[in-house]
Protein backbone atom coordinates (compact mmCIF):
# COMPACT_ATOMS: atom_id res chain seq x y z
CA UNK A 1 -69.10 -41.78 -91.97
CA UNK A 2 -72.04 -39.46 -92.81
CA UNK A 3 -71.82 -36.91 -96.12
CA UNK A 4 -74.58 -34.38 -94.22
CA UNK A 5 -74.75 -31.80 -92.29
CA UNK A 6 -76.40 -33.05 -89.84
CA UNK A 7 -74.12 -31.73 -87.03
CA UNK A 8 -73.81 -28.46 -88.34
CA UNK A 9 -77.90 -28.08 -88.09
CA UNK A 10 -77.93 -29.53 -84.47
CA UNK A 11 -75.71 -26.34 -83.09
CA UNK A 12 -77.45 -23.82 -85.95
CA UNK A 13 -78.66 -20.84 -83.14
CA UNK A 14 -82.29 -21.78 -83.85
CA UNK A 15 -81.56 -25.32 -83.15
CA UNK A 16 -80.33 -24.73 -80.31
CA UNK A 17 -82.45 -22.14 -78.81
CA UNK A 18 -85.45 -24.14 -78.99
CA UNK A 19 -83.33 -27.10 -77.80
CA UNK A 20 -83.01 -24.81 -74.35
CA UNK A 21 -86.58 -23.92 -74.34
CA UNK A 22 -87.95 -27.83 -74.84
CA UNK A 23 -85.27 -28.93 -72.08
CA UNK A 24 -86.25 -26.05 -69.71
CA UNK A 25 -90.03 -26.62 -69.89
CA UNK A 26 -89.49 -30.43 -69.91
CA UNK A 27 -86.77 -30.61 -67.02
CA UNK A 28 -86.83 -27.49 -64.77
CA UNK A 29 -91.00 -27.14 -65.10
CA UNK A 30 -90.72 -23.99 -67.15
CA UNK A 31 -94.13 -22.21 -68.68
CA UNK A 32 -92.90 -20.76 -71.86
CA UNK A 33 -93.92 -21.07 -75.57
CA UNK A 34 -93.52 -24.43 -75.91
CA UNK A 35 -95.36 -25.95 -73.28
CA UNK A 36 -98.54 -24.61 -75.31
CA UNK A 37 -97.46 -26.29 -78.70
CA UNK A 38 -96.50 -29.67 -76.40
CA UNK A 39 -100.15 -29.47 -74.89
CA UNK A 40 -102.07 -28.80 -78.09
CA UNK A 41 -100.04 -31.65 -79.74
CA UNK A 42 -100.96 -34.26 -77.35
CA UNK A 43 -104.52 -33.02 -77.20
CA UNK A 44 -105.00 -33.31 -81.23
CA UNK A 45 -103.38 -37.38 -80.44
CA UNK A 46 -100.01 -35.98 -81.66
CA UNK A 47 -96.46 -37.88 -80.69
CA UNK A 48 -94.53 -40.84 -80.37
CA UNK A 49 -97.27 -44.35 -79.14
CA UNK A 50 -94.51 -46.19 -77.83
């Protein structure tokens, strides 16, 4: 159906480990790394408008 890869990059170990970190700040409440970029990229107007 699709000539990419986009599969292969969705389970690359990178992928995935920042997967885990956005889902663990987002759904268990987690303070880590990313909950600092997610709060400076809303504060510079960053994000989807829906």
């Amino acid at each position: 159906m699709h000539n990419t890869h986009e599969w292969h990059d969705f389970y690359n170990r990178h992928n995935v480990e920042d997967l885990r970190r956005f889902l663990d700040h987002v759904l268990k409440g987690e303070n880590n790394a990313l909950g600092g970029m997610l709060a400076a990229s809303a504060a510079e107007g960053g994000g989807s408008k829906a």
